[in-house]
N, C-alpha and C. Protein backbone atom coordinates (compact mmCIF):
# COMPACT_ATOMS: atom_id res chain seq x y z
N UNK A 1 38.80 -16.82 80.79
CA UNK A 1 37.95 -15.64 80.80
C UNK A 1 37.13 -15.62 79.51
N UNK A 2 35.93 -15.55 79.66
CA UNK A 2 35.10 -15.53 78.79
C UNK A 2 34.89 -13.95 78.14
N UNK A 3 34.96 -13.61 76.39
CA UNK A 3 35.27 -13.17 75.58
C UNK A 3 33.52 -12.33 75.56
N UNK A 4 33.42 -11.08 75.53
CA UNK A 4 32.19 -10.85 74.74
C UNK A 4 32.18 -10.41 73.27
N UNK A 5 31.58 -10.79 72.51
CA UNK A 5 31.08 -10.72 71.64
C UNK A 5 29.38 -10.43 70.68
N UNK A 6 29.19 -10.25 69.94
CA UNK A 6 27.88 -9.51 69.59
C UNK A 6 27.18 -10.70 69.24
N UNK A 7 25.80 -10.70 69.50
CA UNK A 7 24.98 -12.51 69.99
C UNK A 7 24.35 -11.86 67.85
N UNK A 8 24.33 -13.27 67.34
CA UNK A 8 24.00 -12.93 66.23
C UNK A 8 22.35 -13.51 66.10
N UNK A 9 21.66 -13.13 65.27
CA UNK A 9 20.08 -13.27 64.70
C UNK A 9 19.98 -14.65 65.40
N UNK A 10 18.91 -14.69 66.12
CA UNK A 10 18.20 -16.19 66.23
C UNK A 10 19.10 -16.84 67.49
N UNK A 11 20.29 -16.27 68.04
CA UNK A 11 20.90 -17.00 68.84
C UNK A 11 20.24 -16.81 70.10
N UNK A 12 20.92 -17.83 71.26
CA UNK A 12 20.26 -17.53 72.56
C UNK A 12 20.78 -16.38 73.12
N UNK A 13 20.33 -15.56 73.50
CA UNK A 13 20.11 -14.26 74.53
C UNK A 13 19.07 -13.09 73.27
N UNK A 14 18.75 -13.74 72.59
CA UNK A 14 18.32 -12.50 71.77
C UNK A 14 16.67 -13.23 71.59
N UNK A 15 15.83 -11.98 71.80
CA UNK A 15 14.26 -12.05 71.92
C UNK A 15 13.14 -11.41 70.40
N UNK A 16 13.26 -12.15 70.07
CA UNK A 16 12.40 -11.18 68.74
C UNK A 16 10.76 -11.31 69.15
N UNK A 17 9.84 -10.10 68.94
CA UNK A 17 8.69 -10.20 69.19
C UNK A 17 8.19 -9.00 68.28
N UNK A 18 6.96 -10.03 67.04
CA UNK A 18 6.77 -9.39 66.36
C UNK A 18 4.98 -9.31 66.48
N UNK A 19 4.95 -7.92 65.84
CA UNK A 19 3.55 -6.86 66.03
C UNK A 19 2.94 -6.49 64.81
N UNK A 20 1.54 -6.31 64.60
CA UNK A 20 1.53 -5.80 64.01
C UNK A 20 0.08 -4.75 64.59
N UNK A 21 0.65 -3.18 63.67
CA UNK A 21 0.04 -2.19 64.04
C UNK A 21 -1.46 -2.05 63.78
N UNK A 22 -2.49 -1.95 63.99
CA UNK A 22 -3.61 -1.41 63.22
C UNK A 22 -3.94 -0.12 63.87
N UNK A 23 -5.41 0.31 63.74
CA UNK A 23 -5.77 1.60 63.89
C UNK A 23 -5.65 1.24 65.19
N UNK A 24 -5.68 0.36 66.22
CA UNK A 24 -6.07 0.30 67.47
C UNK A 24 -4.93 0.04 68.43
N UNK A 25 -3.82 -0.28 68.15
CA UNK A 25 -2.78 -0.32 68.49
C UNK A 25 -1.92 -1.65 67.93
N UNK A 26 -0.60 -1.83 68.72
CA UNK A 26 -0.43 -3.76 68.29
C UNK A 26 -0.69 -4.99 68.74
N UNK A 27 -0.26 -5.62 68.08
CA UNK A 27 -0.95 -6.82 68.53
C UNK A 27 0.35 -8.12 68.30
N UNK A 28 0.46 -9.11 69.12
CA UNK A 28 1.89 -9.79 69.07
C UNK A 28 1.50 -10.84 68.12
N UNK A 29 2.46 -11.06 66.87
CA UNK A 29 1.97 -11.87 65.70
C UNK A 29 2.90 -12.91 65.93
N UNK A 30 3.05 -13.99 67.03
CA UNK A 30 4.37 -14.73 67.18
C UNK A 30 4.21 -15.84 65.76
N UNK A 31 2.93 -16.30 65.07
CA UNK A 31 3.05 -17.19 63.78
C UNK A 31 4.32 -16.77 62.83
N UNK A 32 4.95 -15.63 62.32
CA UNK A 32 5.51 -15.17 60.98
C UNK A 32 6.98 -14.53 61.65
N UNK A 33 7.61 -15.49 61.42
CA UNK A 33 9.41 -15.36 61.29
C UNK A 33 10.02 -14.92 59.48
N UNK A 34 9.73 -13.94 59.36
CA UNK A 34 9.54 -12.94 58.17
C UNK A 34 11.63 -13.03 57.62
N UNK A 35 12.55 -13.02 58.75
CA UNK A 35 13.42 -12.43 58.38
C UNK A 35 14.41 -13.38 57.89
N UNK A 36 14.32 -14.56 57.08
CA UNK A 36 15.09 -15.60 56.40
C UNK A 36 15.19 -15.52 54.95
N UNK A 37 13.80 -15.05 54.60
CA UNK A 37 13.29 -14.55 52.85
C UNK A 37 13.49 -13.27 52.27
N UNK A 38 13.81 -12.51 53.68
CA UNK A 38 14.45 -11.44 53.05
C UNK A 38 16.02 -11.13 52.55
N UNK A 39 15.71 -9.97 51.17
CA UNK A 39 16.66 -9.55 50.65
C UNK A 39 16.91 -8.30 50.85
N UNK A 40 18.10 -7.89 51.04
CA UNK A 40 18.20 -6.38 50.99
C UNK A 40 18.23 -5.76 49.39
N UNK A 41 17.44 -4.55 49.43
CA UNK A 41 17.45 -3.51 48.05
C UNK A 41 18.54 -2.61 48.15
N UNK A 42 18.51 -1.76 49.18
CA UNK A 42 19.08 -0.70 49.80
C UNK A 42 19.11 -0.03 51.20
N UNK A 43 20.46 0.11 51.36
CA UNK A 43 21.05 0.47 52.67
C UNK A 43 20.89 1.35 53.48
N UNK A 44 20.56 2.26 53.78
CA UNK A 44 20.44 3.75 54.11
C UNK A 44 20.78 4.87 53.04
N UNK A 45 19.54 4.63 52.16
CA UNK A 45 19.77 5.49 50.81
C UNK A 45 19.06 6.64 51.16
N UNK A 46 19.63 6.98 49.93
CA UNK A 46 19.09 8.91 49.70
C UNK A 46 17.91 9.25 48.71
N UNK A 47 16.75 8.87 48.42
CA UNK A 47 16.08 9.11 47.77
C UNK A 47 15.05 10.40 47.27
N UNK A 48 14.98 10.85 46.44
CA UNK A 48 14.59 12.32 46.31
C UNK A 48 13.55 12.14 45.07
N UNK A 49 12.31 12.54 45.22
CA UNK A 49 11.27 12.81 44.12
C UNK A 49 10.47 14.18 44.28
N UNK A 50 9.96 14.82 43.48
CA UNK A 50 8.84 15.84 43.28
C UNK A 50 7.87 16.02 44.09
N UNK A 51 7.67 17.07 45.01
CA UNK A 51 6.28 16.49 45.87
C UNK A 51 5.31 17.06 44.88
N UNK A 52 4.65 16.06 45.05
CA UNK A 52 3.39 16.07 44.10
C UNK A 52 2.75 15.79 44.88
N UNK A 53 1.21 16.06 45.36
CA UNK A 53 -0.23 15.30 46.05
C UNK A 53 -0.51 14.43 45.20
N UNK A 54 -0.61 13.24 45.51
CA UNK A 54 -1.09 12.20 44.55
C UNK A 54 -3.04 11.87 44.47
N UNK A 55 -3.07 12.67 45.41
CA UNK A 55 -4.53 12.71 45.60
C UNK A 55 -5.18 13.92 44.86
N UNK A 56 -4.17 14.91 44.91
CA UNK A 56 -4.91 16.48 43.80
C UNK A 56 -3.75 16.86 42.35
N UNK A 57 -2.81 16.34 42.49
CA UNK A 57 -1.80 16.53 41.13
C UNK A 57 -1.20 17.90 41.88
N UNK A 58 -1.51 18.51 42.99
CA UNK A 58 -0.65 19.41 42.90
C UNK A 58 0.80 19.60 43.06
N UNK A 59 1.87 20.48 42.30
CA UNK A 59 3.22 20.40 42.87
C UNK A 59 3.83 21.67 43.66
N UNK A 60 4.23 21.07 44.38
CA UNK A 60 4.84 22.21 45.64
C UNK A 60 5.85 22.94 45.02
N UNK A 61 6.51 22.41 43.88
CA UNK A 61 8.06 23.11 43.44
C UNK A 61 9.43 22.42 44.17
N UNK A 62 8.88 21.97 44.88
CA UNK A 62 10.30 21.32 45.47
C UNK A 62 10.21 19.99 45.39
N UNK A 63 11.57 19.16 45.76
CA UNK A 63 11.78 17.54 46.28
C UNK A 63 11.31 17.45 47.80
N UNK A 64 10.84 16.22 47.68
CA UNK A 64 11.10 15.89 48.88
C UNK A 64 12.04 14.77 48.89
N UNK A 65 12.91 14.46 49.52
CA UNK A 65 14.18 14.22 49.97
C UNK A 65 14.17 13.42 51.55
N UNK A 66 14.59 12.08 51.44
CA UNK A 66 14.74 11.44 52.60
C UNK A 66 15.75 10.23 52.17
N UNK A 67 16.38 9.94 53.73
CA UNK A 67 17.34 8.52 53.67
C UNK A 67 16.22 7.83 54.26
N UNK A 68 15.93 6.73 53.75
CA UNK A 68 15.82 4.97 54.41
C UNK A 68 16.52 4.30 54.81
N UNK A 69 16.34 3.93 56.23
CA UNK A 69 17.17 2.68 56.87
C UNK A 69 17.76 1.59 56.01
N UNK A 70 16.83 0.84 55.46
CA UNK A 70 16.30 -0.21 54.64
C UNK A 70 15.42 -0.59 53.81
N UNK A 71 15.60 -0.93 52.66
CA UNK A 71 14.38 -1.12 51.88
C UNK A 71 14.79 -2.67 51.59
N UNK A 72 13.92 -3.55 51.82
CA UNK A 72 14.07 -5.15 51.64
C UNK A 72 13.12 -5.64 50.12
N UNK A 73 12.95 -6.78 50.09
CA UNK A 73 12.23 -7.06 49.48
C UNK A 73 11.83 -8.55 49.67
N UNK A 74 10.83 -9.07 50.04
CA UNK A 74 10.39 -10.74 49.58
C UNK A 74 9.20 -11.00 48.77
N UNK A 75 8.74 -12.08 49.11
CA UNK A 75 7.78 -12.78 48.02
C UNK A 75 6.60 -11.71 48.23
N UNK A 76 6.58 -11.29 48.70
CA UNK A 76 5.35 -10.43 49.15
C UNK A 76 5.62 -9.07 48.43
N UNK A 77 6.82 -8.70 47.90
CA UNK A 77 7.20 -6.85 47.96
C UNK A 77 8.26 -6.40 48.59
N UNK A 78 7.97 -5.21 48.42
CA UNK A 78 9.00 -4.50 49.41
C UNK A 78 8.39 -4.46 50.33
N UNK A 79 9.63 -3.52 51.69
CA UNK A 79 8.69 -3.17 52.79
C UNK A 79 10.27 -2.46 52.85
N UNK A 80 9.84 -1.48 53.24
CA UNK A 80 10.43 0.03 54.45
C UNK A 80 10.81 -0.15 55.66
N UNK A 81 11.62 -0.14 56.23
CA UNK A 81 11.94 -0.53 57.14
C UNK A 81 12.97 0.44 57.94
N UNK A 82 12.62 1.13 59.07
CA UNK A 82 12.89 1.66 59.87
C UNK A 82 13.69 1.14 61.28
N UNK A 83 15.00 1.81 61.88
CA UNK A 83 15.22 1.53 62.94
C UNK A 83 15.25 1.85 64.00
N UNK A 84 14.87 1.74 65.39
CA UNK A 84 14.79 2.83 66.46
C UNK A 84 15.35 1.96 67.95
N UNK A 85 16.03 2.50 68.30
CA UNK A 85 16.51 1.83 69.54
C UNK A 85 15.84 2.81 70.96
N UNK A 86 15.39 1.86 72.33
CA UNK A 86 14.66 2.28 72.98
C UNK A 86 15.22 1.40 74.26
N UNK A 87 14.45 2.06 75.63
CA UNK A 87 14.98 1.16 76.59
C UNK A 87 13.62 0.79 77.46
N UNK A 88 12.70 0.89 76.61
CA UNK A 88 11.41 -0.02 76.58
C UNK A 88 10.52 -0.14 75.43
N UNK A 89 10.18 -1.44 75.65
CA UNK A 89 9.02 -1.38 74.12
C UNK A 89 7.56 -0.81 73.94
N UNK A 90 7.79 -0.05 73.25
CA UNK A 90 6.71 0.57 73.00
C UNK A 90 6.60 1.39 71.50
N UNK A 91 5.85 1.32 70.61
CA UNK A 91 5.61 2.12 69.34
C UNK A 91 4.51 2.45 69.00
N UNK A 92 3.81 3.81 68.71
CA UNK A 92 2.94 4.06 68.36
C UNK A 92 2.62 4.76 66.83
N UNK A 93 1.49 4.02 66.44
CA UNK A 93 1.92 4.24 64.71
C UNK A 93 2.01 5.93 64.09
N UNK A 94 1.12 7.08 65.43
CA UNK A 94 0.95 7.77 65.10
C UNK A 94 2.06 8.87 65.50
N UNK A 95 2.97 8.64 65.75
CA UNK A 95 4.34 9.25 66.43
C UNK A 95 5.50 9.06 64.95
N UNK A 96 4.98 7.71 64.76
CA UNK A 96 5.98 7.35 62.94
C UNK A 96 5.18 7.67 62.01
N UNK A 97 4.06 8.59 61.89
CA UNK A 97 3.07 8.27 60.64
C UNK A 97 3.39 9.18 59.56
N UNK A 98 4.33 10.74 59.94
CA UNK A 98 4.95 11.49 59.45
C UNK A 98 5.62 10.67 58.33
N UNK A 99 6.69 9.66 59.26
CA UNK A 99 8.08 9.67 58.50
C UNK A 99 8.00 8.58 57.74
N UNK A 100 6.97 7.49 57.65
CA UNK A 100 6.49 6.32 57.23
C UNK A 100 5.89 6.66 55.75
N UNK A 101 5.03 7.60 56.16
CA UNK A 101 4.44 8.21 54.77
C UNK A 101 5.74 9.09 54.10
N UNK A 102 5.98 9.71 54.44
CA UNK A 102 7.09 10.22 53.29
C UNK A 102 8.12 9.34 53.03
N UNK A 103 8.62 8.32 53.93
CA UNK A 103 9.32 7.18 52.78
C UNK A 103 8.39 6.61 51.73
N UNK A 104 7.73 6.20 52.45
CA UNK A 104 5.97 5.20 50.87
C UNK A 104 6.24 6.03 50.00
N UNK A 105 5.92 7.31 50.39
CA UNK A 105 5.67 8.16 49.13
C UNK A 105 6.81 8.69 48.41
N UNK A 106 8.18 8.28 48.74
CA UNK A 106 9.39 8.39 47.93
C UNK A 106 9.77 7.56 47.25
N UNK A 107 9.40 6.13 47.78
CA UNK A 107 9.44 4.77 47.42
C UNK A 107 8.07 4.45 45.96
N UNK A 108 7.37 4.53 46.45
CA UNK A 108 5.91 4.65 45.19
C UNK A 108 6.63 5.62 44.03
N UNK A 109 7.06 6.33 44.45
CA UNK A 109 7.80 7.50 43.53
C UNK A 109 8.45 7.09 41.99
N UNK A 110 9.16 6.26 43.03
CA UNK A 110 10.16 5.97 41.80
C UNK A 110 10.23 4.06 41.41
N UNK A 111 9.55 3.35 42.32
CA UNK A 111 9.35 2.30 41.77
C UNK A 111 8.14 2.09 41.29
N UNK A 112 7.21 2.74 41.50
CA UNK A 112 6.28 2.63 41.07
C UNK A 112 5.18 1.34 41.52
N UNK A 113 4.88 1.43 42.57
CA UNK A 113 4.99 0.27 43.37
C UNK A 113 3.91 0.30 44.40
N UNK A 114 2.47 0.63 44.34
CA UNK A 114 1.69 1.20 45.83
C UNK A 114 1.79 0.56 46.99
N UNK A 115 1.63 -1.03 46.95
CA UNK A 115 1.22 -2.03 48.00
C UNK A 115 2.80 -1.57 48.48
N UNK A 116 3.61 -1.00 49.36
CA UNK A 116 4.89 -0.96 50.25
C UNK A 116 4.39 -1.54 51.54
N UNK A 117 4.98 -2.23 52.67
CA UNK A 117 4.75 -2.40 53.70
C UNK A 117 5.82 -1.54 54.37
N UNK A 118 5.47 -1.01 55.66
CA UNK A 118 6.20 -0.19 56.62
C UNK A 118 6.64 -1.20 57.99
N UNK A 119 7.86 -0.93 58.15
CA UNK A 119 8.40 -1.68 59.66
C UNK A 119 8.87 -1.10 60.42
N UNK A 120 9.24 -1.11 61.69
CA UNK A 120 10.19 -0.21 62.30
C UNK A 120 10.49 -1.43 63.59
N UNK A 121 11.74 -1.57 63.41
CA UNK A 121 12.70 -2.61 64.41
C UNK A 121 13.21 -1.79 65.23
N UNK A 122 12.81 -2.15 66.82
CA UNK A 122 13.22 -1.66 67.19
C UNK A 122 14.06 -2.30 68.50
N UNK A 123 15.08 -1.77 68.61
CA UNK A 123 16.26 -2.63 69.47
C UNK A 123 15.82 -2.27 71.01
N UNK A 124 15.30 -2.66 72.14
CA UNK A 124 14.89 -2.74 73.28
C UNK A 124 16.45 -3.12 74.19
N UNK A 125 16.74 -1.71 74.83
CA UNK A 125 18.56 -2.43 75.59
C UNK A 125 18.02 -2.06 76.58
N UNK A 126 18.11 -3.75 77.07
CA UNK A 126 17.58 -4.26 78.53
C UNK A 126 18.83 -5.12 78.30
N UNK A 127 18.91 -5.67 79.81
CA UNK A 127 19.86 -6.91 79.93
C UNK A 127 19.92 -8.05 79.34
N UNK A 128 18.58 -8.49 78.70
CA UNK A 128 18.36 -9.47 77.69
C UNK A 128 17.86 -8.60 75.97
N UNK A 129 19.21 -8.27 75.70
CA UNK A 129 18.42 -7.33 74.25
C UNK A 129 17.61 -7.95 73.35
N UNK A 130 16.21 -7.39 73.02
CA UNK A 130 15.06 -7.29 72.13
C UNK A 130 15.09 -7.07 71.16
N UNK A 131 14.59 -7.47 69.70
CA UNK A 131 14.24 -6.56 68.57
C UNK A 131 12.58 -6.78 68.85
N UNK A 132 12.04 -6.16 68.64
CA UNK A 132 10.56 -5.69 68.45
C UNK A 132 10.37 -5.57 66.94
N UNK A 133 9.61 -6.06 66.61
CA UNK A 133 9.02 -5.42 64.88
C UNK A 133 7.87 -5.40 64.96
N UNK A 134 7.45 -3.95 64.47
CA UNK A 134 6.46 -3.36 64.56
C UNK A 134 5.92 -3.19 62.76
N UNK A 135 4.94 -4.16 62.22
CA UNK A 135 3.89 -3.77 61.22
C UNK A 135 3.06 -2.83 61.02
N UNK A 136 3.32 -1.85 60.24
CA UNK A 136 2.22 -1.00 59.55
C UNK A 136 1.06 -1.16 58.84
N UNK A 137 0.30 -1.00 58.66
CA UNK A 137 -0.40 -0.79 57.48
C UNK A 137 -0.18 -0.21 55.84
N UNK A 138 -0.46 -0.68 54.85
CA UNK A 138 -0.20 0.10 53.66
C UNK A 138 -0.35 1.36 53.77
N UNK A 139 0.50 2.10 53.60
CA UNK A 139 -0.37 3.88 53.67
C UNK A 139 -1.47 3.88 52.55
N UNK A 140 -2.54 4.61 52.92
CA UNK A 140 -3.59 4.73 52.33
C UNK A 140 -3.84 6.24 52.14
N UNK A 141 -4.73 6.59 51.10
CA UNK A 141 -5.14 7.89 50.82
C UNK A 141 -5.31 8.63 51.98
N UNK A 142 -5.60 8.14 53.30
CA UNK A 142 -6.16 8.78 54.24
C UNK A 142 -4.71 9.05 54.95
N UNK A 143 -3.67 8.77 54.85
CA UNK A 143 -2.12 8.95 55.30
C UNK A 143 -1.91 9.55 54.39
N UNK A 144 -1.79 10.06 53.25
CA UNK A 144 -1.22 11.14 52.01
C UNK A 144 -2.31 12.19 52.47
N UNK A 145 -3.16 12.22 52.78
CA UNK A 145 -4.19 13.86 52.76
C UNK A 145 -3.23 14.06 54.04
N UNK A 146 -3.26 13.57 54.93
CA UNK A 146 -2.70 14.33 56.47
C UNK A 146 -1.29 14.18 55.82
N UNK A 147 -0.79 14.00 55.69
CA UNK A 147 0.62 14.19 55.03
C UNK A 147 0.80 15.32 54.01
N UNK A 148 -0.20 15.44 53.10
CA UNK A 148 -0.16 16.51 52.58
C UNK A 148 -1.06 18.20 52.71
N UNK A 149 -1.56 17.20 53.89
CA UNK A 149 -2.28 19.08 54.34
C UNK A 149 -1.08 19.20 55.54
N UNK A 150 -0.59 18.92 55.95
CA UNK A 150 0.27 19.08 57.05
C UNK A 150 1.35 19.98 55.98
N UNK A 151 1.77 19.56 54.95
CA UNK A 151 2.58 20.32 54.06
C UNK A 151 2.20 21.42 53.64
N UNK A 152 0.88 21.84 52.97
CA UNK A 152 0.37 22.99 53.27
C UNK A 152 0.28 23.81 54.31
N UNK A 153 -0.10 23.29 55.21
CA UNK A 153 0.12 24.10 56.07
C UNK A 153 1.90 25.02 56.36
N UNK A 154 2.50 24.05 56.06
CA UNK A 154 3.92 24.70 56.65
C UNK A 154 4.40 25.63 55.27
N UNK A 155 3.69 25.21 54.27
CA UNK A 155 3.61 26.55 53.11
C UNK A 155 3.21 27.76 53.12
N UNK A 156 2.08 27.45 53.73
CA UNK A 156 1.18 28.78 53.87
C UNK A 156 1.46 29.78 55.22
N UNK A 157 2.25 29.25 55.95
CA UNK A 157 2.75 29.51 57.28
C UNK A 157 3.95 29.92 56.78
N UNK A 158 4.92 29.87 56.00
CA UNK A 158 6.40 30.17 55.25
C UNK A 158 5.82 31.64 54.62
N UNK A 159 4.44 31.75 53.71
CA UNK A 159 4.15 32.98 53.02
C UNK A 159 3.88 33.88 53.51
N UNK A 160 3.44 33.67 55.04
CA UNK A 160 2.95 34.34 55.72
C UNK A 160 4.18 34.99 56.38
N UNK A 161 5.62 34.64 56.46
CA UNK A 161 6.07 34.78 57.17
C UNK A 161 6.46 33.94 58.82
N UNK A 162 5.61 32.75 58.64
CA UNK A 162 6.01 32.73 60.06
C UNK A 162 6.46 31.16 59.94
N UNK A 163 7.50 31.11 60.89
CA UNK A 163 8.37 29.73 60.76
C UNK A 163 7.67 29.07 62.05
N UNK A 164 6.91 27.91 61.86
CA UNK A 164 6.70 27.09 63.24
C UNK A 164 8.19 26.11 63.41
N UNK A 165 8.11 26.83 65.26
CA UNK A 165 9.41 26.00 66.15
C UNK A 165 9.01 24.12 66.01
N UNK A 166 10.33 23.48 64.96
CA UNK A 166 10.19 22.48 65.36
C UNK A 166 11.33 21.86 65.53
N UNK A 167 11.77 21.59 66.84
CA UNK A 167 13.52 21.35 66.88
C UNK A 167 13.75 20.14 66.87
N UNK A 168 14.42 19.77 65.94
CA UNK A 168 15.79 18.46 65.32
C UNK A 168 16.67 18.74 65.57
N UNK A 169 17.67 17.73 65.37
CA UNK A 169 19.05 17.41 65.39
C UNK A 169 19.88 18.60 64.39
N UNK A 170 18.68 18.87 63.85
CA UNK A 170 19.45 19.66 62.19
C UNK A 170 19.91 21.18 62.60
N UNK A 171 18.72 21.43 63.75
CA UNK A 171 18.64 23.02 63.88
C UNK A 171 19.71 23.90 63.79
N UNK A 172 20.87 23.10 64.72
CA UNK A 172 22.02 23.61 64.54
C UNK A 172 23.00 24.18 63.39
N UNK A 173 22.17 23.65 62.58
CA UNK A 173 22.94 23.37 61.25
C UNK A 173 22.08 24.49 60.31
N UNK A 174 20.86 25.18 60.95
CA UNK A 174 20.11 26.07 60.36
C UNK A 174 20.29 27.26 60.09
N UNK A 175 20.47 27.81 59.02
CA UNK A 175 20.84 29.42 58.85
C UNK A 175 19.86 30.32 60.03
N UNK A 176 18.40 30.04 60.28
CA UNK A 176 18.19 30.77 60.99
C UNK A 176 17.93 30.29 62.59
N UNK A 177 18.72 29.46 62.76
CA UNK A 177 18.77 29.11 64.03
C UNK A 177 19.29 30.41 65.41
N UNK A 178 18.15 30.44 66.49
CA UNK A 178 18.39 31.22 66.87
C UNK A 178 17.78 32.56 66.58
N UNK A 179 17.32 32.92 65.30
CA UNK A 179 16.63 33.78 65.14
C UNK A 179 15.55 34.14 65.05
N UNK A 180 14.51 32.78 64.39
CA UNK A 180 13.04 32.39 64.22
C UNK A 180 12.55 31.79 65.31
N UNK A 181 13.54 31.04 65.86
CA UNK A 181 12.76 29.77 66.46
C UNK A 181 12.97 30.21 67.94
């Protein structure tokens, strides 16, 4: 009787197909087998800096605060790296553009570091399991303004009094759960 076991990187039954994102969607980059040169930095860390606009100096008063999947590093830099499991492939950059930019911008933070690359692997469970890797773009000034007017906004919407419904995993865990939302 044959034993199952978990098929490791590069073996047969396992499909890697790698992308990369632009403004227009992806595109399949089969030339660049990226994942031999990499090193890991950190694991699913906790990283926390000042929000600051790096585009106006302004400070909000608070951290912003996030875990990373992964932060790697090769000859090239770092890169960010995200994981998402799905039961088809598909990623769109503007569904991750939230959470992409506030890692960069936690990561720039404290290493001091602009050029970051963004990834997001994502595990495809089909009968023949997939990783997908999906390439970002550098975040650019034009990803920190919508990143940071989007933050304004949920400021100026807090002074006002009014909490916009946005339900997570966390809600539960919210003092005013149930009452605002």
């Amino acid at each position: 009787m044959k034993t199952s076991r978990p098929l490791k990187t590069g073996e047969e039954g396992w499909q890697y197909e790698y992308h990369t994102i632009s403004g227009t969607g992806a595109t399949a980059d089969s030339n660049t087998i990226p994942i031999q040169n990499e090193r890991p930095v950190a694991i699913e860390k906790r990283y926390e800096a000042p929000l600051i606009d790096p585009l106006t100096g302004e400070y909000f008063g608070i951290n912003l605060v996030g875990f990373v999947d992964l932060v790697l590093e090769d000859e090239q830099g770092y890169i960010i790296m995200d994981f998402k499991t799905a039961s088809s492939s598909s990623i769109c950059e503007m569904q991750h553009e939230l959470q992409l930019t506030a890692y960069s911008y936690l990561l720039r933070s404290i290493i001091e570091q602009d050029e970051l690359r963004c990834e997001i692997r994502q595990l495809v469970k089909t009968k023949t399991p997939k990783v997908n890797v999906y390439r970002f773009p550098t975040r650019t000034d034009e990803h920190y303004e919508r990143f940071f007017s989007l933050i304004r906004e949920y400021f100026d919407a807090l002074d006002r009094g009014v909490y916009n419904y946005r339900p997570s995993w966390g809600c539960n865990m919210c003092e005013h759960y149930g009452v605002c939302c």
